[in-house]
Protein backbone atom coordinates (compact mmCIF):
# COMPACT_ATOMS: atom_id res chain seq x y z
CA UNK A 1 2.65 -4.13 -11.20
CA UNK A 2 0.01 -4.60 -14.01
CA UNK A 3 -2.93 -4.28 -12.17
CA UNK A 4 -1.99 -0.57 -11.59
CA UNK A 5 -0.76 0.40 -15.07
CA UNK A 6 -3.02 3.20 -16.09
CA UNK A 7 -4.88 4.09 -13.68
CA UNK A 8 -5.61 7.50 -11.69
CA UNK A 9 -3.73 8.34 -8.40
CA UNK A 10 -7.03 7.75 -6.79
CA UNK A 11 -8.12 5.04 -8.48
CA UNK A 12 -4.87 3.43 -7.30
CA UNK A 13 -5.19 4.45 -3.64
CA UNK A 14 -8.31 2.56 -3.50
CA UNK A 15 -6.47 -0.46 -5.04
CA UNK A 16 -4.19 -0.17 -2.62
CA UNK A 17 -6.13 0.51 0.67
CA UNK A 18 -8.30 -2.41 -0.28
CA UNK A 19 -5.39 -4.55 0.15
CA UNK A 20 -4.20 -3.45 3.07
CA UNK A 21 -8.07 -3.83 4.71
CA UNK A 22 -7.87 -7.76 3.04
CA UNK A 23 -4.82 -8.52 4.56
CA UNK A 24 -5.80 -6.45 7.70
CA UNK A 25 -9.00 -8.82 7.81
CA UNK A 26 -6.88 -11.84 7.61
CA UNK A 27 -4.14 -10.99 10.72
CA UNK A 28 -6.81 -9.75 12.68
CA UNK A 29 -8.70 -13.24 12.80
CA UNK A 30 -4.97 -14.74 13.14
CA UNK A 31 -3.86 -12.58 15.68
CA UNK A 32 -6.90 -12.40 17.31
CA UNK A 33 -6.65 -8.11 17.27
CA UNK A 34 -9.02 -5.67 16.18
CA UNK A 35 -7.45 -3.15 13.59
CA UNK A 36 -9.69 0.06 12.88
CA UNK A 37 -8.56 1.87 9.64
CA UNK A 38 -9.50 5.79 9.73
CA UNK A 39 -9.97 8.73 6.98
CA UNK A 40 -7.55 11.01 9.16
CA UNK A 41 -4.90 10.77 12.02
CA UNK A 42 -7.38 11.88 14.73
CA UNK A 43 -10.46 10.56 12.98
CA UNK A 44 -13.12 8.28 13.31
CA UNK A 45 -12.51 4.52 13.47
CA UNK A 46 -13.87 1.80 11.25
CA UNK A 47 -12.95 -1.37 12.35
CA UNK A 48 -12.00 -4.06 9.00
CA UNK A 49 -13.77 -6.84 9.14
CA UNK A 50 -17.02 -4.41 8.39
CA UNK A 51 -15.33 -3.01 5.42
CA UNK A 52 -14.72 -6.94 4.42
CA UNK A 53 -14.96 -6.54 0.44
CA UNK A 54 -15.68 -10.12 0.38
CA UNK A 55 -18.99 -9.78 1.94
CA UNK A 56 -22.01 -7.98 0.36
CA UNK A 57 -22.57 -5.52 3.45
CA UNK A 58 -18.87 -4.75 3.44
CA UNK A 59 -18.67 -3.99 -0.11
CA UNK A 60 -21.23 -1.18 0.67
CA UNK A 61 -19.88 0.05 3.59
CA UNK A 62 -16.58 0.16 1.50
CA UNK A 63 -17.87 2.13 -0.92
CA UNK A 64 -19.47 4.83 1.79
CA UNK A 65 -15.86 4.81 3.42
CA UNK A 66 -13.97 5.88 0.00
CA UNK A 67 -16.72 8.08 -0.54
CA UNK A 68 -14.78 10.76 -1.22
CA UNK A 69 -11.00 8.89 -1.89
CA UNK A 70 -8.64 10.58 0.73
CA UNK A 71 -4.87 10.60 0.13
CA UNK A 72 -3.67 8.86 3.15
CA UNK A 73 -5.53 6.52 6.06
CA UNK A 74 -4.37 5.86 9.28
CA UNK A 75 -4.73 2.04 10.45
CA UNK A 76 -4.51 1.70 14.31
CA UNK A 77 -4.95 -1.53 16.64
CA UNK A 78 -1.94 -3.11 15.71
CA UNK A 79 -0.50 -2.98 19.01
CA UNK A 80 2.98 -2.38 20.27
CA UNK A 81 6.12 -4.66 19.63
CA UNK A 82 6.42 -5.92 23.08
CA UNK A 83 3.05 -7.46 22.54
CA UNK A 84 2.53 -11.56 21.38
CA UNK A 85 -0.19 -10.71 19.42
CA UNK A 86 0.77 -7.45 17.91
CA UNK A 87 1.10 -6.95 14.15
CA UNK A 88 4.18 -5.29 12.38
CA UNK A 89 2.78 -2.32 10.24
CA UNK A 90 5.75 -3.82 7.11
CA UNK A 91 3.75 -7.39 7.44
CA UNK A 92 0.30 -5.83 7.13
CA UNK A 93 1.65 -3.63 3.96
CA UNK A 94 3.31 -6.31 1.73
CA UNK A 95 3.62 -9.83 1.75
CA UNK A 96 7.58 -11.15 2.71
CA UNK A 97 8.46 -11.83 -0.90
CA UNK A 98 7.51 -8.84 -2.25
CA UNK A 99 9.05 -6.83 0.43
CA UNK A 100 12.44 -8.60 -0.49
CA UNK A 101 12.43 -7.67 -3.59
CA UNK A 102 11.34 -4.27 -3.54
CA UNK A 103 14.42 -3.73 -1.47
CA UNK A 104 16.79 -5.53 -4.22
CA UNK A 105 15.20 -3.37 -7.12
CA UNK A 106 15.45 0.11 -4.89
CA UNK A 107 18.92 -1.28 -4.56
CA UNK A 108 19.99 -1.89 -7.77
CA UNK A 109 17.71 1.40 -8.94
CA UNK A 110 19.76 3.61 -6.77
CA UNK A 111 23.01 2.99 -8.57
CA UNK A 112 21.58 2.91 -12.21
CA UNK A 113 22.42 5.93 -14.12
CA UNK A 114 19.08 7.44 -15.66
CA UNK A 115 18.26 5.85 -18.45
CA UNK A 116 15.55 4.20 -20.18
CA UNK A 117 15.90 0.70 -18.54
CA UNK A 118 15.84 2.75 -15.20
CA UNK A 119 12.41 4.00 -15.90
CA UNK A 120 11.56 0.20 -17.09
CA UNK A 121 12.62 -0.82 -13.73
CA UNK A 122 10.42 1.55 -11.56
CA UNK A 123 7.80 0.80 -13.62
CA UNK A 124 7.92 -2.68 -12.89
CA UNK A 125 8.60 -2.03 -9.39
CA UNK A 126 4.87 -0.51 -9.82
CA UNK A 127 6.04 3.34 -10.11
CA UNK A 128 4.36 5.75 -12.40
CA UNK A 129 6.84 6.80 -14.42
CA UNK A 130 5.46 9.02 -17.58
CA UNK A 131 7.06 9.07 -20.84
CA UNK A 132 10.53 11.21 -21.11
CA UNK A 133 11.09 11.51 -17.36
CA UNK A 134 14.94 11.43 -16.30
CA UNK A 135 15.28 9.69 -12.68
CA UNK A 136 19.19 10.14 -12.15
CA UNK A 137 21.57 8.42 -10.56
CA UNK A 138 21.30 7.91 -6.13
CA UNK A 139 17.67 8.86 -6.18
CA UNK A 140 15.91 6.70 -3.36
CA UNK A 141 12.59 6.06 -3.91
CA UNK A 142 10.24 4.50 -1.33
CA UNK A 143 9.39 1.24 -1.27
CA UNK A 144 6.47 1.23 0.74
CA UNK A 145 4.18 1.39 -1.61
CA UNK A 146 5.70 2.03 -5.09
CA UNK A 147 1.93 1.80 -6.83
CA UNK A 148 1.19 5.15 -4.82
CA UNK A 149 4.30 7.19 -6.67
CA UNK A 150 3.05 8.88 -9.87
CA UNK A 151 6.23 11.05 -11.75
């Protein structure tokens, strides 16, 4: 992914969360949920919409919330599988297409040997591969979030 090509491991968290909170913003009005988004496991809730980058007032309440960038958030309020309304936590991450083919390229990745078109690969996946790094052969990498893996 371009859009994550040199920057800093927080830098790209932020990218990242931000995405998550827009597309938490949308299935929350479409669900009809509220999803809170917190700094640590146990921690305070915000909920979304007032983190809504869109909005002037969210955009500053953003800025207090990544103020300082953590390395992990904890989104809650999506409810429980049994529920009509609830919201899967792979749907709220990624949209469906990209989720398919994350899977395909971890697939494919997995049986390449290491070479350069290997690291060409990740990178495109959006992993941080630097320059000279050797990713062998049956080494699974996640594909959660591929922008969030710096090697």
């Amino acid at each position: 992914m371009k859009k994550y090509r040199e920057k800093s491991p927080e830098e790209t968290i932020k990218l990242v969360t931000v995405e998550i909170i827009e597309r938490a913003i949308k299935f929350s009005k479409k669900k009809n949920r509220s999803i809170f988004i917190s700094k640590t496991s146990g921690g305070v809730r915000t909920n979304v919409k007032d983190l809504d980058p869109n909005s002037i007032e969210g955009k500053e309440n953003l800025e207090k919330f990544f103020n300082p960038i953590r390395r992990h958030y904890t989104f809650s309020g999506l409810g429980s599988p049994e529920e009509n309304n609830s919201i899967n936590w792979r749907v709220l991450n990624l949209p469906f297409g990209r989720r398919i083919l994350l899977v395909f390229q971890v697939f494919v990745s997995f049986i390449l040997k290491g070479t350069p078109f290997k690291n060409k690969l990740y990178r495109w996946m959006g992993i941080h591969v630097g320059k000279g790094a050797e990713i062998m052969q049956l080494v699974w990498l996640d594909h959660f979030r591929p922008e969030l893996i710096f090697i």
